[in-house]
N, C-alpha and C. Protein backbone atom coordinates (compact mmCIF):
# COMPACT_ATOMS: atom_id res chain seq x y z
N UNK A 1 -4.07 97.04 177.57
CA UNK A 1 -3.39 97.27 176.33
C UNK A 1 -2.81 98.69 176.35
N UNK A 2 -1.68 98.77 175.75
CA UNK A 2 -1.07 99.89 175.69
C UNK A 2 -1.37 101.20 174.77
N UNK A 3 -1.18 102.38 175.22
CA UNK A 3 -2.21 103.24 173.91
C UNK A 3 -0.38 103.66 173.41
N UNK A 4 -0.07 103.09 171.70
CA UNK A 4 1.15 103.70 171.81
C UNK A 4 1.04 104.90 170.26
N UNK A 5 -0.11 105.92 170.62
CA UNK A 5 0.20 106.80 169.99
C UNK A 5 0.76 107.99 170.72
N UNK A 6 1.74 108.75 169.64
CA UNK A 6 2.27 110.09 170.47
C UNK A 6 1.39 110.89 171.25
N UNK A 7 2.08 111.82 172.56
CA UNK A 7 1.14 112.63 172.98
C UNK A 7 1.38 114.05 172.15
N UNK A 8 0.08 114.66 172.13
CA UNK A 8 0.35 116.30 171.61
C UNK A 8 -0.41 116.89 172.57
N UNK A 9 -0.44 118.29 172.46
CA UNK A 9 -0.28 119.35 173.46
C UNK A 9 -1.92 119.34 173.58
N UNK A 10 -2.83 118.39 172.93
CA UNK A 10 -4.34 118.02 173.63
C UNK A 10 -4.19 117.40 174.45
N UNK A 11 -3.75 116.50 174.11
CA UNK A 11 -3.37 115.21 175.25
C UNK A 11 -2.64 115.19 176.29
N UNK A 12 -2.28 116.17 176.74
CA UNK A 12 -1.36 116.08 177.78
C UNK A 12 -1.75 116.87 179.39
N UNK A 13 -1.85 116.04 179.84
CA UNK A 13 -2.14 116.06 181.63
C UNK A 13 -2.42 117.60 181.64
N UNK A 14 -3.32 117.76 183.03
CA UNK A 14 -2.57 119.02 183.13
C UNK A 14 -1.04 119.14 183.96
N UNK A 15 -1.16 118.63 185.13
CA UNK A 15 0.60 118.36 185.41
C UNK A 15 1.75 118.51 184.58
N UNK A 16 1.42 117.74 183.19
CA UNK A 16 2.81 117.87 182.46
C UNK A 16 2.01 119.06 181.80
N UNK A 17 1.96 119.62 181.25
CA UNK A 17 1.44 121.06 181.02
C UNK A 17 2.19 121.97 181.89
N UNK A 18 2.25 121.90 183.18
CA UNK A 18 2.17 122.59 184.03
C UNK A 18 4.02 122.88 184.09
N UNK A 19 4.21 121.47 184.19
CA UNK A 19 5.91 121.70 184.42
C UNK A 19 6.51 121.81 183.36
N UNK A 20 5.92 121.87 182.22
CA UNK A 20 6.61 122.36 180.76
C UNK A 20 6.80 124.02 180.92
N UNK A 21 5.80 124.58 181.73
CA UNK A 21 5.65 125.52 181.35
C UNK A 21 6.98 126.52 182.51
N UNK A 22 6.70 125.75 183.39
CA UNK A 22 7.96 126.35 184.50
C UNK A 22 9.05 125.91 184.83
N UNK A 23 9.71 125.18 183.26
CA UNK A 23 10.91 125.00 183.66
C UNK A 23 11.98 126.19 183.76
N UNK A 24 12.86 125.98 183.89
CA UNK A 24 13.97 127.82 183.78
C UNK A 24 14.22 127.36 182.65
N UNK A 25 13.94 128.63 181.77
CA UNK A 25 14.74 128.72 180.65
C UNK A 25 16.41 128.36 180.80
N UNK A 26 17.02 128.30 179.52
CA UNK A 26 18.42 127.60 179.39
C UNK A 26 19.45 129.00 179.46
N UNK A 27 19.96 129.31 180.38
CA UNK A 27 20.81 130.24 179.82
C UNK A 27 22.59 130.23 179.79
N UNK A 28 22.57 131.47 178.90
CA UNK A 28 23.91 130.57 178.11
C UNK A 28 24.88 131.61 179.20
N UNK A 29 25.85 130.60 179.61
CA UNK A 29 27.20 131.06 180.14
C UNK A 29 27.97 132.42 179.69
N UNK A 30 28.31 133.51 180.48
CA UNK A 30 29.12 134.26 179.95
C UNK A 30 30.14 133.88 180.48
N UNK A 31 31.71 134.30 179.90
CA UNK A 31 32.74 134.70 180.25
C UNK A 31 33.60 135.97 179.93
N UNK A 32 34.35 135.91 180.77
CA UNK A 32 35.17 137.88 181.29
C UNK A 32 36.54 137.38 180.94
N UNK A 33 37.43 137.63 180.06
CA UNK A 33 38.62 137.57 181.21
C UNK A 33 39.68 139.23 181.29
N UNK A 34 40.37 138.99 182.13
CA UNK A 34 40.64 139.94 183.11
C UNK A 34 42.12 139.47 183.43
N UNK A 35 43.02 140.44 182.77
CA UNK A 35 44.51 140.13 182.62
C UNK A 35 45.40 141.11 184.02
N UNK A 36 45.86 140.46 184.32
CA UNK A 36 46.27 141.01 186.04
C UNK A 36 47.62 141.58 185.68
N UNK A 37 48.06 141.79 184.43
CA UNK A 37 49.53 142.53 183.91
C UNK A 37 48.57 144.04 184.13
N UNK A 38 47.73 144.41 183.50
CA UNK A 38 47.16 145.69 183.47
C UNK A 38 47.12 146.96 185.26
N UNK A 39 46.10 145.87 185.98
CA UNK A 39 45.71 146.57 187.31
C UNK A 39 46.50 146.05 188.57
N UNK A 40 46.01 146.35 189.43
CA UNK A 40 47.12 146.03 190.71
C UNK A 40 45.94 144.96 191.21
N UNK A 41 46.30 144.40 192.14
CA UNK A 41 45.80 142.77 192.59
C UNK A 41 44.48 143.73 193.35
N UNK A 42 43.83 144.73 193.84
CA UNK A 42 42.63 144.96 194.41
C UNK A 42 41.92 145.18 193.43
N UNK A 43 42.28 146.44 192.05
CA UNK A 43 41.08 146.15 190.92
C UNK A 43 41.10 144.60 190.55
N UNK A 44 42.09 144.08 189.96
CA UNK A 44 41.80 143.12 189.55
C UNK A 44 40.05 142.22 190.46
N UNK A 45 40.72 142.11 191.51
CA UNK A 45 39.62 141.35 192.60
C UNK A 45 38.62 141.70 192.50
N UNK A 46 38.33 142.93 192.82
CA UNK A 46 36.91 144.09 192.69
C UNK A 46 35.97 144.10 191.41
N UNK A 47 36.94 144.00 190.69
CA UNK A 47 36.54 143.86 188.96
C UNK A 47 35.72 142.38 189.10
N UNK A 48 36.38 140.92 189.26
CA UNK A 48 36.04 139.95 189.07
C UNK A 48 35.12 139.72 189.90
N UNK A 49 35.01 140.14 191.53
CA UNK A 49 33.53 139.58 192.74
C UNK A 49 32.63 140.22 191.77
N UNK A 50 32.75 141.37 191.35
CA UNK A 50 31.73 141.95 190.91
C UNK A 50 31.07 141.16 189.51
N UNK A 51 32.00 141.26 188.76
CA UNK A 51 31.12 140.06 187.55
C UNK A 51 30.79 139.26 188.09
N UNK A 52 31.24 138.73 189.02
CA UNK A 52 31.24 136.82 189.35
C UNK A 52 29.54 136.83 190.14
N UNK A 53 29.52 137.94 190.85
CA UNK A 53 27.46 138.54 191.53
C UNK A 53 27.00 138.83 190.74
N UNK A 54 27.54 138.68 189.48
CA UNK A 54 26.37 139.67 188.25
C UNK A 54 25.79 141.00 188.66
N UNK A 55 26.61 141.48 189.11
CA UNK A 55 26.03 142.98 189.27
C UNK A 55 25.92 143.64 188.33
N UNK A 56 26.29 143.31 186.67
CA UNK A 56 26.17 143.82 185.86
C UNK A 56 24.71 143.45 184.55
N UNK A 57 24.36 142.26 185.42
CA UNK A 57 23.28 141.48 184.70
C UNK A 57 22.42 142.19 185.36
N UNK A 58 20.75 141.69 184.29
CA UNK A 58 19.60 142.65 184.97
C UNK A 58 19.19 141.82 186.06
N UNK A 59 19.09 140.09 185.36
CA UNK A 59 18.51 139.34 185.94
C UNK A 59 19.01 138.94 187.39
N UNK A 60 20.10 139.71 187.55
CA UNK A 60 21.15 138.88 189.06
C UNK A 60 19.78 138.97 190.58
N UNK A 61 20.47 137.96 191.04
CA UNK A 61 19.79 137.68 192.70
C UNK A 61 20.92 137.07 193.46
N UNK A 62 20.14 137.58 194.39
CA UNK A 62 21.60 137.46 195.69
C UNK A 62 21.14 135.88 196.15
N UNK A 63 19.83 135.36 195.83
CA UNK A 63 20.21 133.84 196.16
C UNK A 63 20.24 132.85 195.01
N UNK A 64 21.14 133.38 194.49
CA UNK A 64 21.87 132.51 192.86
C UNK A 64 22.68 132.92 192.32
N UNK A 65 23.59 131.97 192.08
CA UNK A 65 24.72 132.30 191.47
C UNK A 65 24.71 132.32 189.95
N UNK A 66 25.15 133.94 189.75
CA UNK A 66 24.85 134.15 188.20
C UNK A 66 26.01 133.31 187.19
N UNK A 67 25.01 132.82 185.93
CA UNK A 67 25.75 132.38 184.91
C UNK A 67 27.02 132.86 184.40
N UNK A 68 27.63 133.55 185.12
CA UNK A 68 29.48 133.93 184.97
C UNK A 68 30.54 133.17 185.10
N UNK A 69 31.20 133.52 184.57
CA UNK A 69 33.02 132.71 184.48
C UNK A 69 33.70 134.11 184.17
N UNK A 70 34.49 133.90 185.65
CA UNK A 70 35.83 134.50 184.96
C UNK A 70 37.11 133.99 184.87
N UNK A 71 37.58 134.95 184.26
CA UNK A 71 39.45 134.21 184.07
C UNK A 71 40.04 135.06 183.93
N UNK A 72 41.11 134.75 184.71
CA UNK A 72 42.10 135.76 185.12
C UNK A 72 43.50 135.30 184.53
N UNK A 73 43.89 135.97 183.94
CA UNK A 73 45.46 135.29 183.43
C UNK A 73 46.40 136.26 183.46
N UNK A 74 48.01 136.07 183.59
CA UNK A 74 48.48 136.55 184.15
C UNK A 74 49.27 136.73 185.44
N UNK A 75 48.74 135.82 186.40
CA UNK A 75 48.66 136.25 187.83
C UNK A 75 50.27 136.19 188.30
N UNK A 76 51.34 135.33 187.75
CA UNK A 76 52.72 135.69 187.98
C UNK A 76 53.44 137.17 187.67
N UNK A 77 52.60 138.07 186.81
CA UNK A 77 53.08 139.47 186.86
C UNK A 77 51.95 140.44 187.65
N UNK A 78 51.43 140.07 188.42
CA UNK A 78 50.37 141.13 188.99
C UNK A 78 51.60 141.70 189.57
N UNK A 79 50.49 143.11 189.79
CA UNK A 79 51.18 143.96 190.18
C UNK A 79 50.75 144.61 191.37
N UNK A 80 51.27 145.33 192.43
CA UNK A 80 51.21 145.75 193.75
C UNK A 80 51.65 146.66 194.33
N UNK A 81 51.36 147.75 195.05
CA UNK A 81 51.54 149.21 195.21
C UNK A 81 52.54 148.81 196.53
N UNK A 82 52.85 150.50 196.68
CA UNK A 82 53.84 150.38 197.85
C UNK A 82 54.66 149.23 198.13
N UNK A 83 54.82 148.47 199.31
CA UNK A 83 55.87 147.84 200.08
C UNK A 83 54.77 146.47 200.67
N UNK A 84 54.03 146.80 199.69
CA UNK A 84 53.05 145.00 199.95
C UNK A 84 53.76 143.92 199.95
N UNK A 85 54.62 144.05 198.78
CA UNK A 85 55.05 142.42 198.45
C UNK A 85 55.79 141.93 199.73
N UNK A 86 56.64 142.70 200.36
CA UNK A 86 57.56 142.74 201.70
C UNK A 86 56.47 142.04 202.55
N UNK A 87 55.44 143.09 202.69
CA UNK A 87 54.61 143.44 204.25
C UNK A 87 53.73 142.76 204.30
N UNK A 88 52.71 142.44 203.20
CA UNK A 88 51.25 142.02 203.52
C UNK A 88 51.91 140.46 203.96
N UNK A 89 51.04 139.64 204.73
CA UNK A 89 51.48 138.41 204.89
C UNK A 89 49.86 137.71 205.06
N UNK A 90 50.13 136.42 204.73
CA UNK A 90 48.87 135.40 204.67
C UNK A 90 49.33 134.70 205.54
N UNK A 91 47.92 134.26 206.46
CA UNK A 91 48.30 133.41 208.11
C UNK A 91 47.54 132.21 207.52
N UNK A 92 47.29 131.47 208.91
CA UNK A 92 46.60 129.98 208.45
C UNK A 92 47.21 129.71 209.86
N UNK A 93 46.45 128.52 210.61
CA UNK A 93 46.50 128.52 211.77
C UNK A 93 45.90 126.70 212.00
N UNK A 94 47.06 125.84 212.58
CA UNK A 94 46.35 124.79 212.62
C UNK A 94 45.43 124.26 213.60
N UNK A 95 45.26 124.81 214.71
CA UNK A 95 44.47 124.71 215.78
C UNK A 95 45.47 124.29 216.97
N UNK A 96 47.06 123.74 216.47
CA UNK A 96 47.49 123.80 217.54
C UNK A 96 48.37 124.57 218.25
N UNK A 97 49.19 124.38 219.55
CA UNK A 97 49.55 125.54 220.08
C UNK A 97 51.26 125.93 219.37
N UNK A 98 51.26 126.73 218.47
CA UNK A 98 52.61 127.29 218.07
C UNK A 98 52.25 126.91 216.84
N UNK A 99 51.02 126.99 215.99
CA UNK A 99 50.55 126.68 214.91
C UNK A 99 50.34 127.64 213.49
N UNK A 100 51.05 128.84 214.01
CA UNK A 100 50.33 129.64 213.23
C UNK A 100 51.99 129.52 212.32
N UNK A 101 51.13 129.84 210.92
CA UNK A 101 51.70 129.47 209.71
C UNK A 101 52.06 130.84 208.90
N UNK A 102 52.80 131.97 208.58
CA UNK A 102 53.21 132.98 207.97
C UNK A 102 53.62 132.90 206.40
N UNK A 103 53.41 133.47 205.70
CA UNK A 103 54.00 133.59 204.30
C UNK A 103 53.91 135.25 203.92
N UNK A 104 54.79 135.98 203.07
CA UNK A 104 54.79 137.12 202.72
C UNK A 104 54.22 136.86 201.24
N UNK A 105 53.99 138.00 200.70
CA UNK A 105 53.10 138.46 199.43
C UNK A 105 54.43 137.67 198.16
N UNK A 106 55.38 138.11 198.51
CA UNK A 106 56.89 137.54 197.65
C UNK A 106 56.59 136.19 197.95
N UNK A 107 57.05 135.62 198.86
CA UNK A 107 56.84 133.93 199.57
C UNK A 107 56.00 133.25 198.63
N UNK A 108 54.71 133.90 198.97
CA UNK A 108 53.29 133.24 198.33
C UNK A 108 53.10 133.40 196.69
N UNK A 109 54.06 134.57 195.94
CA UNK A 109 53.56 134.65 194.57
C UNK A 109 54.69 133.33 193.90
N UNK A 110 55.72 133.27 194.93
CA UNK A 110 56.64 132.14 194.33
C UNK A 110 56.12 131.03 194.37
N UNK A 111 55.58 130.21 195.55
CA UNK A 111 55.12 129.11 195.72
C UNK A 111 53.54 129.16 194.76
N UNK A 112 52.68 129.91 194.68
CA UNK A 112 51.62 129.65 193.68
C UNK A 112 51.14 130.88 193.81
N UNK A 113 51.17 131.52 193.27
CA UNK A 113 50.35 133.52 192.55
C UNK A 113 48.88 133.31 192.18
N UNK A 114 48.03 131.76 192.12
CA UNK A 114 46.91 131.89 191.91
C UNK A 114 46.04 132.41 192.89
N UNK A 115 47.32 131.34 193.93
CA UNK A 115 46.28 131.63 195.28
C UNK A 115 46.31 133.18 195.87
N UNK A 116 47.23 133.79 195.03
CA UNK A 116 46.66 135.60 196.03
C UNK A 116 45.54 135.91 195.09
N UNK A 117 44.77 136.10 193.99
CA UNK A 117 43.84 136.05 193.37
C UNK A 117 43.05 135.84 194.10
N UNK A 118 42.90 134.33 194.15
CA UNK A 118 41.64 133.80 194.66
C UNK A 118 41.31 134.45 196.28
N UNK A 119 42.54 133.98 196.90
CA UNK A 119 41.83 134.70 198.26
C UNK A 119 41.59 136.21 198.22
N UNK A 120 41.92 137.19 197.32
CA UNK A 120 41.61 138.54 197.39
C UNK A 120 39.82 138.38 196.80
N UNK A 121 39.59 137.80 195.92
CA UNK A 121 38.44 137.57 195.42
C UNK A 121 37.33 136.89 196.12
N UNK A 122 37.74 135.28 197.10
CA UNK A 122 36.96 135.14 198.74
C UNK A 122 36.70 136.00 199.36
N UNK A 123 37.51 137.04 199.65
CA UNK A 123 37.23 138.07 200.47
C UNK A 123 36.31 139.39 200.19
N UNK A 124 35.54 139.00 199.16
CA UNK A 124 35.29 140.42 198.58
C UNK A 124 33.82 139.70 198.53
N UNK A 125 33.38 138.41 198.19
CA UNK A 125 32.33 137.65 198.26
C UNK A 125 31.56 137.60 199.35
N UNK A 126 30.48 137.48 199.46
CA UNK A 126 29.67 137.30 200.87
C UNK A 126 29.99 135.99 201.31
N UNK A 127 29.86 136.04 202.35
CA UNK A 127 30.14 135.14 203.59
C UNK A 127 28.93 133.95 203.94
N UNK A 128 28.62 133.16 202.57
CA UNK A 128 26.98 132.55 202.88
C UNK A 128 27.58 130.95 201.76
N UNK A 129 26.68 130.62 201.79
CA UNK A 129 26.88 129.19 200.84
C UNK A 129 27.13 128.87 199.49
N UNK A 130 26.60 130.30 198.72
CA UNK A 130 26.62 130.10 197.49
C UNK A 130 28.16 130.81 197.42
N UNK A 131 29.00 131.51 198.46
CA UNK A 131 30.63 131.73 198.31
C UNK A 131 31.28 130.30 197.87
N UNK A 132 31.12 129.29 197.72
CA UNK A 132 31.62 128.18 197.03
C UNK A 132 31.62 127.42 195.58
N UNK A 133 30.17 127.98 195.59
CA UNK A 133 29.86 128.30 194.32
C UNK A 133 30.63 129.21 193.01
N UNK A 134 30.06 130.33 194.01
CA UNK A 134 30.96 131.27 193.27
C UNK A 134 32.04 131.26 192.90
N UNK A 135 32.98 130.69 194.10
CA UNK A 135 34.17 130.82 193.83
C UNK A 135 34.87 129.46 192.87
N UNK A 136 34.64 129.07 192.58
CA UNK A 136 34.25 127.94 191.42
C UNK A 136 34.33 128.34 190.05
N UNK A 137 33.66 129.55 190.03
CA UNK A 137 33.62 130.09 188.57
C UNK A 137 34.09 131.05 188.32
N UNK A 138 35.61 131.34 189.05
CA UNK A 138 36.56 132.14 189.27
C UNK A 138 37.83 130.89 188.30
N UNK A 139 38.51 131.14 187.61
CA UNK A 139 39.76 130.63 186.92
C UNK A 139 41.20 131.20 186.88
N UNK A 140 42.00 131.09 187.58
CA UNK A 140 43.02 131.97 187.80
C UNK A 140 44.30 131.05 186.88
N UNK A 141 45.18 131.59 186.09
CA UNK A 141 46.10 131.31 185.64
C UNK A 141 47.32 132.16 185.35
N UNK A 142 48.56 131.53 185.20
CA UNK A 142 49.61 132.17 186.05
C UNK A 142 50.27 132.96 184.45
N UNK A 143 49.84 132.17 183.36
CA UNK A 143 50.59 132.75 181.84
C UNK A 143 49.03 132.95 181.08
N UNK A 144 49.44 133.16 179.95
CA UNK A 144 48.02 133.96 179.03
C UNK A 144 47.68 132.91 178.73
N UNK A 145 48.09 131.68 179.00
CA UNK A 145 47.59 130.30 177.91
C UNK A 145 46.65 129.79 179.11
N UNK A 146 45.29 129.41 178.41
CA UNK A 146 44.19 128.91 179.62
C UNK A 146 43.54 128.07 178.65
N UNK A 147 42.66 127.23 179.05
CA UNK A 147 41.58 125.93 178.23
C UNK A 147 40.37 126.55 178.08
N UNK A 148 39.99 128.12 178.54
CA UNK A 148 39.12 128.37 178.03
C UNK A 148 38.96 128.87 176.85
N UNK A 149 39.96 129.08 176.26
CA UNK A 149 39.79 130.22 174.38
C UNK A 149 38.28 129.39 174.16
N UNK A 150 38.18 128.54 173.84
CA UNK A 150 36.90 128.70 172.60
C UNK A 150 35.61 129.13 173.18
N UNK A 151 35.28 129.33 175.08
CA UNK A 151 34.26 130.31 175.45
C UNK A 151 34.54 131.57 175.24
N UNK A 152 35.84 131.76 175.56
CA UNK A 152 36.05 133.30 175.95
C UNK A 152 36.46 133.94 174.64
N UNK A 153 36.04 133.57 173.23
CA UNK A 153 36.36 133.69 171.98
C UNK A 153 36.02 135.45 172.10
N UNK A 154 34.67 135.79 172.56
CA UNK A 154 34.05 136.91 172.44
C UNK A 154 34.65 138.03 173.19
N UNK A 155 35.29 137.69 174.61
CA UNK A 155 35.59 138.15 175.63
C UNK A 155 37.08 139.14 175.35
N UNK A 156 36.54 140.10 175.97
CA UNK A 156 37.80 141.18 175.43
C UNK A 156 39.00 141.04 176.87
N UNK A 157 39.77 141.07 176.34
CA UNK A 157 41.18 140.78 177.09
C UNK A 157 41.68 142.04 177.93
């Protein structure tokens, strides 16, 4: 026969006791955002790896990816020192022979400006598993209008 009264905190195992007690607390998401009209495309980057490691949280660890979001908006007017836009160029390489693939900083902000963001921001990340992670909770957009307003309500611009 079935016992179908509730359990209370007499009644209960020690096991479930046990894993009540060590679950992770719930914690709540921050978000940054970070307007790329202001700085040149390396703060911008520097600014965001760095929130995105929580280096600014107490609680951060290098094997977890901290509760951050950022967002970056803007990224069709970033801005860029010297004779970059000309010079810097992004490769890519298909493995075969006469494969290698060129684009300039101009080239690449025409065809999509998110992607110089993001890869300045890969690059600034460690080189391990949770870089996928991370880079996940990176949001790059090209005008001020993004789907995050009602997190980033708090978040100073």
């Amino acid at each position: 026969m079935k016992n179908d009264t509730p359990k209370t905190a007499e009644s209960e195992t020690p096991g479930e006791a046990f894993r009540k007690s060590h679950r992770t607390p719930k914690v709540e998401l921050e978000w940054h955002v970070l307007d790329a009209t202001t700085d040149t495309l390396g703060r911008i980057a520097t600014q965001a790896a760095s929130l995105i490691l929580g280096k600014h949280r107490t609680d951060s660890a290098k094997n977890k990816a901290a509760p951050v979001h950022v967002v970056v908006i803007n990224s069709d007017n970033l801005k860029v020192t010297g004779k970059k836009r000309d010079q810097k160029m992004y490769r890519r390489y298909s493995g075969y022979p006469g494969g290698l693939h060129e684009r300039t900083l101009k080239e690449q902000m025409i065809r999509d400006s998110r992607f110089v963001i993001e890869e300045a921001v890969s690059g600034m990340l460690p080189k391990n598993n949770l870089r996928a992670v991370r880079i996940r909770q990176l949001h790059v957009y090209p005008t001020a209008d993004h789907p995050h307003m009602p997190q980033t309500k708090g978040a100073a611009v």
